[in-house]
N, C-alpha and C. Protein backbone atom coordinates (compact mmCIF):
# COMPACT_ATOMS: atom_id res chain seq x y z
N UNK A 1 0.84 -1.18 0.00
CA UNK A 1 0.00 0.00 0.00
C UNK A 1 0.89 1.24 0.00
N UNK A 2 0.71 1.98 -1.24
CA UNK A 2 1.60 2.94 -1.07
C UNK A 2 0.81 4.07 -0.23
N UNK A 3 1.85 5.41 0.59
CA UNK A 3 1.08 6.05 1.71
C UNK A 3 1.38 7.25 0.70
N UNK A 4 -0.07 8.38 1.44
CA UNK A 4 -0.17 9.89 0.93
C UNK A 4 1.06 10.71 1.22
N UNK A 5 1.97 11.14 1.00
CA UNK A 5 2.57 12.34 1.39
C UNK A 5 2.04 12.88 2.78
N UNK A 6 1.07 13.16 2.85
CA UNK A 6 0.25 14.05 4.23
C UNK A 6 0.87 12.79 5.51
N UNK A 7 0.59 11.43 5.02
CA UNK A 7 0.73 9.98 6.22
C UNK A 7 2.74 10.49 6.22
N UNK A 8 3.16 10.30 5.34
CA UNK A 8 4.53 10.40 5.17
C UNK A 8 5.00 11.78 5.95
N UNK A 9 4.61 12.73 5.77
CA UNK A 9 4.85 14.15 6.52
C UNK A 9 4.35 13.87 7.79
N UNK A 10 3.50 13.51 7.84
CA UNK A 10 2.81 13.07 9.66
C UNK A 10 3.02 12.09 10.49
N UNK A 11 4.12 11.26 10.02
CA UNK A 11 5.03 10.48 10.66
C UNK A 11 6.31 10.78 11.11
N UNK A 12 6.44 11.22 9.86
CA UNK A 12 8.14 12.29 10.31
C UNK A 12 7.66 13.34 11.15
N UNK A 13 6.82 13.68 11.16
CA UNK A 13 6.57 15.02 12.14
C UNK A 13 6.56 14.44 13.87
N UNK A 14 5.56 12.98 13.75
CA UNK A 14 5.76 12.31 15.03
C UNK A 14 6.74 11.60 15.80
N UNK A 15 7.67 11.38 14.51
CA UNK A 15 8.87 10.57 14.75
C UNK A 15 9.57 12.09 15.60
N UNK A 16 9.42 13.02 14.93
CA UNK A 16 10.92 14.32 15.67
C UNK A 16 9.99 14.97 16.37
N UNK A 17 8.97 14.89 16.65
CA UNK A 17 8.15 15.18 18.17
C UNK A 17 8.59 14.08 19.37
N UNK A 18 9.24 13.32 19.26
CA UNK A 18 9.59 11.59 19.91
C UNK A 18 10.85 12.15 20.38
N UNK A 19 11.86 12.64 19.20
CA UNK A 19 13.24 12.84 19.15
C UNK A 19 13.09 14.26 20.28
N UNK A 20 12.44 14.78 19.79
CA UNK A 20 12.53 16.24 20.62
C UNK A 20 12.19 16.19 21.93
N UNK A 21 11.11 15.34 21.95
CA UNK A 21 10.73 15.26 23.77
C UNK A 21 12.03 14.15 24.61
N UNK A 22 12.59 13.15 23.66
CA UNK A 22 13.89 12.17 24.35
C UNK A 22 14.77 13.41 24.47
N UNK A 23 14.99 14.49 23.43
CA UNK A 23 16.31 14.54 23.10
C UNK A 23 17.32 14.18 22.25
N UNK A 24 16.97 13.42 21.95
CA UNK A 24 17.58 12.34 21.12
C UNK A 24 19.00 11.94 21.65
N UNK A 25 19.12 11.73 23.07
CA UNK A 25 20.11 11.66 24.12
C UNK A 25 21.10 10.59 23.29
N UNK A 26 21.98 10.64 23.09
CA UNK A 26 23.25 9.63 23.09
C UNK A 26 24.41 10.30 23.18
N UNK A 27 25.54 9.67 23.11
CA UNK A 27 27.23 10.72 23.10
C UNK A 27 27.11 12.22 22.53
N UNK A 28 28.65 12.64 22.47
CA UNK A 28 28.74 13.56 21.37
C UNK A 28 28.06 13.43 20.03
N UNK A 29 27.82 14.81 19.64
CA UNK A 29 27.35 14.52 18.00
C UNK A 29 28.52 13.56 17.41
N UNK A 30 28.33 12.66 16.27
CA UNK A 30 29.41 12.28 15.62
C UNK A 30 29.90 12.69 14.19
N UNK A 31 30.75 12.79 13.71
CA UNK A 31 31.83 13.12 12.66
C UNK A 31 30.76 12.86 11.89
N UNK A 32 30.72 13.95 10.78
CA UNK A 32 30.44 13.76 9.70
C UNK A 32 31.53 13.66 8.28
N UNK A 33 31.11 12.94 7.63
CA UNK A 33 31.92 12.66 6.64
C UNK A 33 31.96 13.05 5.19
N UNK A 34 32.60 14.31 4.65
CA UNK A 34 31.86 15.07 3.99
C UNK A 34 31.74 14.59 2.23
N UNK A 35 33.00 13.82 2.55
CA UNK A 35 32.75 12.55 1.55
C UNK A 35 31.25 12.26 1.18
N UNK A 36 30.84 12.11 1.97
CA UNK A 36 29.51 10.96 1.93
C UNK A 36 28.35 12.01 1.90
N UNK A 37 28.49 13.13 1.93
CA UNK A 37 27.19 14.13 1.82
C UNK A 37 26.66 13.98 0.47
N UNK A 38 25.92 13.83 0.21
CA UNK A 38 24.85 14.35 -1.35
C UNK A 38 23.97 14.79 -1.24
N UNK A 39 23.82 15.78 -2.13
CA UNK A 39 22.14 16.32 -2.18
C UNK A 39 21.31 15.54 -2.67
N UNK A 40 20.19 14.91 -1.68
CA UNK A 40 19.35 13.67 -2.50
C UNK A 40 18.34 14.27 -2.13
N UNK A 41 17.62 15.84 -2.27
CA UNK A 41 16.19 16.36 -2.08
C UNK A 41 16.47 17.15 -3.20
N UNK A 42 15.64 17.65 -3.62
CA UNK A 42 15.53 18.89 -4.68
C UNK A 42 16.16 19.88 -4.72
N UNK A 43 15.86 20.34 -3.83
CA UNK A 43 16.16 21.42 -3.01
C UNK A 43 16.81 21.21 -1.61
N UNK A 44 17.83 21.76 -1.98
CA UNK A 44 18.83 21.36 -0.46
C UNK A 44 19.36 23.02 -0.27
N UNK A 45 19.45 23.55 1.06
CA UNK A 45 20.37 24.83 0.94
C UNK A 45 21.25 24.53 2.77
N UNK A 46 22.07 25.24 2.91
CA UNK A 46 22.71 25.76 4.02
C UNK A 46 22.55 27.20 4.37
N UNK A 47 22.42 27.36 5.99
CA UNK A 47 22.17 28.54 6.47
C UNK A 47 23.40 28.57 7.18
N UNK A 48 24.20 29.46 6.82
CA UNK A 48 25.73 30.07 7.60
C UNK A 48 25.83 30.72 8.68
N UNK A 49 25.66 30.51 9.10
CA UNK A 49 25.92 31.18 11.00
C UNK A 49 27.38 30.87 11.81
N UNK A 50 27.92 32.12 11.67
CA UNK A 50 29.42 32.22 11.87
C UNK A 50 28.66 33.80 13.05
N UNK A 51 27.88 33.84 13.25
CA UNK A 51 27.65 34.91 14.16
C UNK A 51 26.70 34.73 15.56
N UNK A 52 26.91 35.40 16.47
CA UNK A 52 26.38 35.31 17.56
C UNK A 52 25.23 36.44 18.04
N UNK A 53 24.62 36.92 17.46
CA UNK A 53 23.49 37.65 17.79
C UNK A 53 22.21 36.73 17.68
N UNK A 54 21.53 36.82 19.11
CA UNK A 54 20.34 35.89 19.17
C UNK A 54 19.35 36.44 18.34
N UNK A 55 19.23 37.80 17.88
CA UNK A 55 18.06 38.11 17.24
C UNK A 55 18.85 37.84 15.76
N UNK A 56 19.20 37.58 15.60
CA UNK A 56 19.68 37.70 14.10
C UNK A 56 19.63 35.37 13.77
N UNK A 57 20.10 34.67 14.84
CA UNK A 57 19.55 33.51 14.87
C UNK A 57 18.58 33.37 15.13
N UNK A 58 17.55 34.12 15.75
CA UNK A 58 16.15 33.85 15.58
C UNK A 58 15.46 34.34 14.31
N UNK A 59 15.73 34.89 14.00
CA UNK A 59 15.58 35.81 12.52
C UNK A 59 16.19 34.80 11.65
N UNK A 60 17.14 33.86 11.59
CA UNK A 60 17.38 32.63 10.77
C UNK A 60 16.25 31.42 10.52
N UNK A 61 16.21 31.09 12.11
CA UNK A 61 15.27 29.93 12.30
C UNK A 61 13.69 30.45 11.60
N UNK A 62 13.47 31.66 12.16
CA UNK A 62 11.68 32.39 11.35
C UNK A 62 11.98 32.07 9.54
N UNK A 63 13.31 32.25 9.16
CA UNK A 63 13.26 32.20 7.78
C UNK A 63 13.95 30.74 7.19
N UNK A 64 14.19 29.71 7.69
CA UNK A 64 13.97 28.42 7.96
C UNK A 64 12.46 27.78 7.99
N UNK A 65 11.84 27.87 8.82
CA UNK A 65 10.41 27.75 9.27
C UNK A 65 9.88 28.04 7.82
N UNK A 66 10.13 29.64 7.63
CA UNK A 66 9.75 29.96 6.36
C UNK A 66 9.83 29.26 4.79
N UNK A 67 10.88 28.68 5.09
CA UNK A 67 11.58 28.45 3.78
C UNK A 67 10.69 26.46 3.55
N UNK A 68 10.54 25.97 4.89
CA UNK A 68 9.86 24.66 4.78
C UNK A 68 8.28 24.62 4.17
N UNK A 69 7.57 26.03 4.74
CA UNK A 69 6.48 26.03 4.66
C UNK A 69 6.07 26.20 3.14
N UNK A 70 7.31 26.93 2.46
CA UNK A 70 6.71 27.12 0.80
C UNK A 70 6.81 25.71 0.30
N UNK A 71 7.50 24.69 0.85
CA UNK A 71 7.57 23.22 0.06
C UNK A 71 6.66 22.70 1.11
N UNK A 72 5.37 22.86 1.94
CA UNK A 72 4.49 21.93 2.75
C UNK A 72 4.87 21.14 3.28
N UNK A 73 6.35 21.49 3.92
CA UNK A 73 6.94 20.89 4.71
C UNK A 73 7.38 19.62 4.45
N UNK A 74 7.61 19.46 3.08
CA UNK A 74 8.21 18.11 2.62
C UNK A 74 9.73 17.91 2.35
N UNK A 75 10.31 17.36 3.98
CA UNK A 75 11.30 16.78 3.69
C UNK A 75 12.07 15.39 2.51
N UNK A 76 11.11 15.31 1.77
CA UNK A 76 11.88 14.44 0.57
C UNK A 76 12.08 15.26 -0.63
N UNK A 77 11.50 16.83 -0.13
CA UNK A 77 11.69 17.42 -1.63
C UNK A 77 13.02 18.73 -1.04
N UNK A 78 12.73 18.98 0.13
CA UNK A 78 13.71 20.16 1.07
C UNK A 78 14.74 19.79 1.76
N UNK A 79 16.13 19.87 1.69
CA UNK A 79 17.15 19.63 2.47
C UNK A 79 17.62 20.92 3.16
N UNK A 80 17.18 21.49 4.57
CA UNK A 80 18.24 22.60 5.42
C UNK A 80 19.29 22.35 6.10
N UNK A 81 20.33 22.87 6.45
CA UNK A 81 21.24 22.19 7.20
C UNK A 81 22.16 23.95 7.74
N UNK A 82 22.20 24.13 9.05
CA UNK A 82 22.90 25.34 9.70
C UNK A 82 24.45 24.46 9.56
N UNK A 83 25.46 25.35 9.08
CA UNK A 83 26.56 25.23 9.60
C UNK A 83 27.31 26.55 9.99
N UNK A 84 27.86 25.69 11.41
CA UNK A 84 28.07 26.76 12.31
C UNK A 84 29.37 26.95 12.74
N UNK A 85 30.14 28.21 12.76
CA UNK A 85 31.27 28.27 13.18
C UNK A 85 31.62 29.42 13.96
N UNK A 86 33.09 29.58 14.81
CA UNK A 86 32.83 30.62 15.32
C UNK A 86 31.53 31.13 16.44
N UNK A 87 31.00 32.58 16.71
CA UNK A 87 30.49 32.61 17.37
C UNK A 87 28.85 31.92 17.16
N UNK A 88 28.48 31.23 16.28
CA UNK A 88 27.69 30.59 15.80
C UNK A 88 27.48 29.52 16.39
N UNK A 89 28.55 28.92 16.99
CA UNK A 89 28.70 28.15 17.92
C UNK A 89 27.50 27.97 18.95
N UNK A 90 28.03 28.79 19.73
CA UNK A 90 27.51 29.17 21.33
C UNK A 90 26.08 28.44 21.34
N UNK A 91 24.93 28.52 19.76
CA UNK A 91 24.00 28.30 20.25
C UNK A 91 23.43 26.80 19.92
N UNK A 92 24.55 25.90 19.81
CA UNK A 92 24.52 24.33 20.01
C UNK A 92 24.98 23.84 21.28
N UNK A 93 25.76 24.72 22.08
CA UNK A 93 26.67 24.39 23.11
C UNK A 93 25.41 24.22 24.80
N UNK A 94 25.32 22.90 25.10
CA UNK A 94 24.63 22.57 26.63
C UNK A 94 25.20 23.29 27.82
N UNK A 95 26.59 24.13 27.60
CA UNK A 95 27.21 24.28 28.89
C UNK A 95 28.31 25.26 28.32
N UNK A 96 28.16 26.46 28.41
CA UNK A 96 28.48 27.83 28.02
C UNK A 96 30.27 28.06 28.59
N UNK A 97 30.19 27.42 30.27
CA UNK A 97 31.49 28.04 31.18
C UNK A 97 32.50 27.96 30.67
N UNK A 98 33.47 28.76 30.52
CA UNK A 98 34.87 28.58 29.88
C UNK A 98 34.91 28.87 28.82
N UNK A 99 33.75 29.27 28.08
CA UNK A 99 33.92 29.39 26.36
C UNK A 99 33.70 31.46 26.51
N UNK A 100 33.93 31.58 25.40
CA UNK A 100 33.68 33.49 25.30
C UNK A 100 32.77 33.95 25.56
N UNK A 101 31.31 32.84 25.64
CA UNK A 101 29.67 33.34 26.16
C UNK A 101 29.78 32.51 27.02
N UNK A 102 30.37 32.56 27.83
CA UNK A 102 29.92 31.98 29.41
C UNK A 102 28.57 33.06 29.72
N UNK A 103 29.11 34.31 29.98
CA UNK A 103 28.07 35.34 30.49
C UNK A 103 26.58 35.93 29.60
N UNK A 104 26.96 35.02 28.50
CA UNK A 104 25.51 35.51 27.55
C UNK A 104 24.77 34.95 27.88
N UNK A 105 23.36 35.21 27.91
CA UNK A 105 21.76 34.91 28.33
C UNK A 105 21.52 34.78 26.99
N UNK A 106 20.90 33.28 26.66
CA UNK A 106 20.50 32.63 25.31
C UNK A 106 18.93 32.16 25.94
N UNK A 107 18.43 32.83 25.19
CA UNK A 107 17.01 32.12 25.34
C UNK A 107 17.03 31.09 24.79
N UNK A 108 16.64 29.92 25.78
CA UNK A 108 16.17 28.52 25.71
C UNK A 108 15.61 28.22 24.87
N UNK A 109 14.65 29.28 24.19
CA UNK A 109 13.24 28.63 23.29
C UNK A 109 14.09 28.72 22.20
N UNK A 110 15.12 29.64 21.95
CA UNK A 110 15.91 29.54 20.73
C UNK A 110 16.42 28.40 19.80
N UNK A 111 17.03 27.34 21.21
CA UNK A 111 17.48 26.10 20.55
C UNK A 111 16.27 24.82 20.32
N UNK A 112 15.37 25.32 21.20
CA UNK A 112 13.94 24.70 20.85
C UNK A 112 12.68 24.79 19.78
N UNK A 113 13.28 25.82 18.86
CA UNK A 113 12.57 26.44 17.62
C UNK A 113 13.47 25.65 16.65
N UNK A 114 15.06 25.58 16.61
CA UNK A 114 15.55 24.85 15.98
C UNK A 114 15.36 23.15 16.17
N UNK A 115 15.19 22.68 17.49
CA UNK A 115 14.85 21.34 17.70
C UNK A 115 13.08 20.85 16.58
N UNK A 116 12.11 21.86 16.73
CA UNK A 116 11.36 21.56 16.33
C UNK A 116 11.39 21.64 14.68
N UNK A 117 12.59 22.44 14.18
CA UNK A 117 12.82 22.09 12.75
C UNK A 117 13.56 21.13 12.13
N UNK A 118 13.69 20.21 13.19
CA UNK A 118 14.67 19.21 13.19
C UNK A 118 13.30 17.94 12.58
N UNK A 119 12.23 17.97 13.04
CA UNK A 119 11.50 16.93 12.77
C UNK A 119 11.25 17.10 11.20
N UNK A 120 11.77 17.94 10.57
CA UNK A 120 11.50 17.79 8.56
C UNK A 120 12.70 17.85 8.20
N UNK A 121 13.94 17.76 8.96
CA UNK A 121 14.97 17.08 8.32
C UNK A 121 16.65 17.74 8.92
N UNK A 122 16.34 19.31 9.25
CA UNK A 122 17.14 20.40 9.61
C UNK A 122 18.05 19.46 10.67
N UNK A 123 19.46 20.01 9.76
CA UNK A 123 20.58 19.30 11.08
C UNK A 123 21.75 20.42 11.03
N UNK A 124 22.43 20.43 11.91
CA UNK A 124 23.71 21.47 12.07
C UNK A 124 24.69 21.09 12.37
N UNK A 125 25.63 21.36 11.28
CA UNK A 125 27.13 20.84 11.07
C UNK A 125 28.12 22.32 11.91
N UNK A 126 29.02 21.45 13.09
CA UNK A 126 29.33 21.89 13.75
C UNK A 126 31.02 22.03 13.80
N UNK A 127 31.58 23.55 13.49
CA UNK A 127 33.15 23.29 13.51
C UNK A 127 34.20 22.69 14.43
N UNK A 128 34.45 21.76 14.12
CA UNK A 128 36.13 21.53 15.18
C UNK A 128 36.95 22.45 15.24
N UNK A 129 37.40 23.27 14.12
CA UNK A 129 38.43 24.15 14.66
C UNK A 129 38.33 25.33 15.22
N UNK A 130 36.57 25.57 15.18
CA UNK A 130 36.36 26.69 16.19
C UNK A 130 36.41 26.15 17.74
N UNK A 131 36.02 24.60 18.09
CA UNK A 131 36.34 24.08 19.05
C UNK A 131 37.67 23.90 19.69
N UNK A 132 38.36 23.47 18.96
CA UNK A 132 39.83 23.74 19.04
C UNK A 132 40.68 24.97 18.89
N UNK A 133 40.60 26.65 18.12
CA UNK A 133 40.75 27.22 18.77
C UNK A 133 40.75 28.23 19.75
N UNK A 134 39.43 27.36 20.14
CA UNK A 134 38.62 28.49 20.86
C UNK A 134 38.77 27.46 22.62
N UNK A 135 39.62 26.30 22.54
CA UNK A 135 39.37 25.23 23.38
C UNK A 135 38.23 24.91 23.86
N UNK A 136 37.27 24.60 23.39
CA UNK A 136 35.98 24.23 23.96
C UNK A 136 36.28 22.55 23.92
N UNK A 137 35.62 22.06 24.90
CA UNK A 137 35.91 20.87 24.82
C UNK A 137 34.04 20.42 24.17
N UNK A 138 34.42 19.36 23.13
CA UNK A 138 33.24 19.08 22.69
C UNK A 138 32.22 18.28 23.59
N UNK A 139 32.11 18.06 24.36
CA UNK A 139 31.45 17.34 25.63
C UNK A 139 30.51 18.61 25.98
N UNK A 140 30.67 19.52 25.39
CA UNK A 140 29.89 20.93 26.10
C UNK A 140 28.49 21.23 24.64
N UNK A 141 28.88 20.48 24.25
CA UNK A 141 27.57 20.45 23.00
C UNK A 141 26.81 19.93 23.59
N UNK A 142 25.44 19.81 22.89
CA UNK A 142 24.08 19.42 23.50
C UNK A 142 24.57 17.88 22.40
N UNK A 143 23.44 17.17 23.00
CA UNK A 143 23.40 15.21 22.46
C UNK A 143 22.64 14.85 21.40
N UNK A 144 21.97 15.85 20.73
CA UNK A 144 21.17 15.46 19.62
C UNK A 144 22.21 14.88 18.30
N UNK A 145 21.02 14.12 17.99
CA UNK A 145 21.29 13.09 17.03
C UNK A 145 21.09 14.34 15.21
N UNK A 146 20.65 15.04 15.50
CA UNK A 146 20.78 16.33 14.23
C UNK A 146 21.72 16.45 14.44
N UNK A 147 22.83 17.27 15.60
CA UNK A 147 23.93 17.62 15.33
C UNK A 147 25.04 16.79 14.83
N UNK A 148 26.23 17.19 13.77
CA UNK A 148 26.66 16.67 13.77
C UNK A 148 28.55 17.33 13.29
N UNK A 149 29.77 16.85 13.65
CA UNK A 149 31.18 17.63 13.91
C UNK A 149 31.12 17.30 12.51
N UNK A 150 31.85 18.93 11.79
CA UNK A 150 32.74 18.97 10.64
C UNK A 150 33.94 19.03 11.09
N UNK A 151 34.90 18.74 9.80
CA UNK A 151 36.15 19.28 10.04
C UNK A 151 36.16 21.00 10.19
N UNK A 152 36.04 21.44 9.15
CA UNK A 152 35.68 23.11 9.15
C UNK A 152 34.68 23.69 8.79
N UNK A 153 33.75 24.77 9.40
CA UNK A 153 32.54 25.08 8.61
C UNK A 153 32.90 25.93 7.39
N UNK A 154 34.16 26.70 7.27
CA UNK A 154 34.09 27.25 6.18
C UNK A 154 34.07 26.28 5.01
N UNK A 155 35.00 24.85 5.08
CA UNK A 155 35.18 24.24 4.21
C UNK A 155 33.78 23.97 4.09
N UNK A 156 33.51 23.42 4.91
CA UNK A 156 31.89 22.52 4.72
C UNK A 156 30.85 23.53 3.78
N UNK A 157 31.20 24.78 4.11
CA UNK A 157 30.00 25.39 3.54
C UNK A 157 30.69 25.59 1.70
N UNK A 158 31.90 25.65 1.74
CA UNK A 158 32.12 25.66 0.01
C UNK A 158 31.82 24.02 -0.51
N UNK A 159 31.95 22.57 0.31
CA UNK A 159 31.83 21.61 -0.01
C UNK A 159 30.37 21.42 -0.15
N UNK A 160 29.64 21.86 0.26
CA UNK A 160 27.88 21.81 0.26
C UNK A 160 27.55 22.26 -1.07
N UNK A 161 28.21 23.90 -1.32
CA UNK A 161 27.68 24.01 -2.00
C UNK A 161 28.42 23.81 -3.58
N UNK A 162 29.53 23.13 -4.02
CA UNK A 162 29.88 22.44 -4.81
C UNK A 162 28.72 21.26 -4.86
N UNK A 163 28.56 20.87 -4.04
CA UNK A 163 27.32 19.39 -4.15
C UNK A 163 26.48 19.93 -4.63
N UNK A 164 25.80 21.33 -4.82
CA UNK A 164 24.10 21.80 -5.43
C UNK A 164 23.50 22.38 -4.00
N UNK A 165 24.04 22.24 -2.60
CA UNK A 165 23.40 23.27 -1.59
C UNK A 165 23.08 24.32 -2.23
N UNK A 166 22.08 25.36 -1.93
CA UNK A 166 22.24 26.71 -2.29
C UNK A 166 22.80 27.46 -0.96
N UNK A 167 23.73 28.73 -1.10
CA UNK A 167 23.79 29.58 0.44
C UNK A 167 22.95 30.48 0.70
N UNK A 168 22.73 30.35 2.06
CA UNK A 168 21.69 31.74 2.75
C UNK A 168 22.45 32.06 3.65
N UNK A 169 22.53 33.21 3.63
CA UNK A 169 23.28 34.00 5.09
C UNK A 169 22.41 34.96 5.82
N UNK A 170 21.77 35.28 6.78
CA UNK A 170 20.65 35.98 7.05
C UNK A 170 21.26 37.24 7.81
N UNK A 171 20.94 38.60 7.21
CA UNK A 171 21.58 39.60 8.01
C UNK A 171 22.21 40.92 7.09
């Protein structure tokens, strides 16, 4: 029996309502391999966030949100993916102390607007060498199964979009 699109969208929607209320608790994010990336949706883009202003990442995620709703929220036709470097960082990170925003106030609902765009496909590729030289130890990231370590986001974001990503930079 083949299923409607609407059954197909409303499973994935329940499946990352599941993920979002677990968490999707396990280790560190793991390595991504950029080898192995392809664009297999229609439409695939990256959102670049190398910056740390919460209104300007919330102003990402509204035009994210945005950008799902013109495809009816069909992750087999839409690929998003944040890659983040630099102060872009901060807003994957579970545990702030020791890093350059120890003292910044991040609204909570922030990383929870992105969790809920996680259920149509949205994942965020996360730099090592802003981890390294910024010493953050990666244990200070949050456990979701979206996130996941690049080698570099700058590279990552010219390797995306050699694959057919399109870029958005919001700002």
């Amino acid at each position: 029996m083949r299923k409607s699109r609407r059954e197909i969208v409303g499973a994935l929607a329940a499946s990352g309502a599941v993920l979002a209320s677990t968490g999707g608790a396990r280790g560190n994010p793991v390595s991504l391999d950029l080898a192995q990336v392809r664009k297999e949706t229609d439409i695939a883009c990256l959102y670049h966030c190398d910056f740390g202003d919460p209104q300007r990442f919330s102003q990402m995620l509204q035009n994210m949100l945005n950008h799902y709703s013109a495809y009816e929220f069909d992750s087999f036709r839409l690929k998003l993916v944040v890659v983040a470097h630099g102060a872009g960082l901060k807003f994957f990170l579970e545990d702030r102390a020791g890093t350059p925003w120890e003292n910044d106030n991040i609204d909570p609902q922030l990383y929870q607007r992105f969790v809920g765009l996680t259920k149509y496909g949205a994942e965020a590729y996360l730099c090592r060498i802003t981890y390294k030289r910024l010493n953050i130890d990666p244990a200070k990231t949050r456990k979701d199964a979206f996130l996941k370590f690049v080698p570099s986001g700058v590279a990552t974001v010219a390797e995306l979009q050699a694959k057919g990503f399109a870029y958005l930079k919001v700002g």
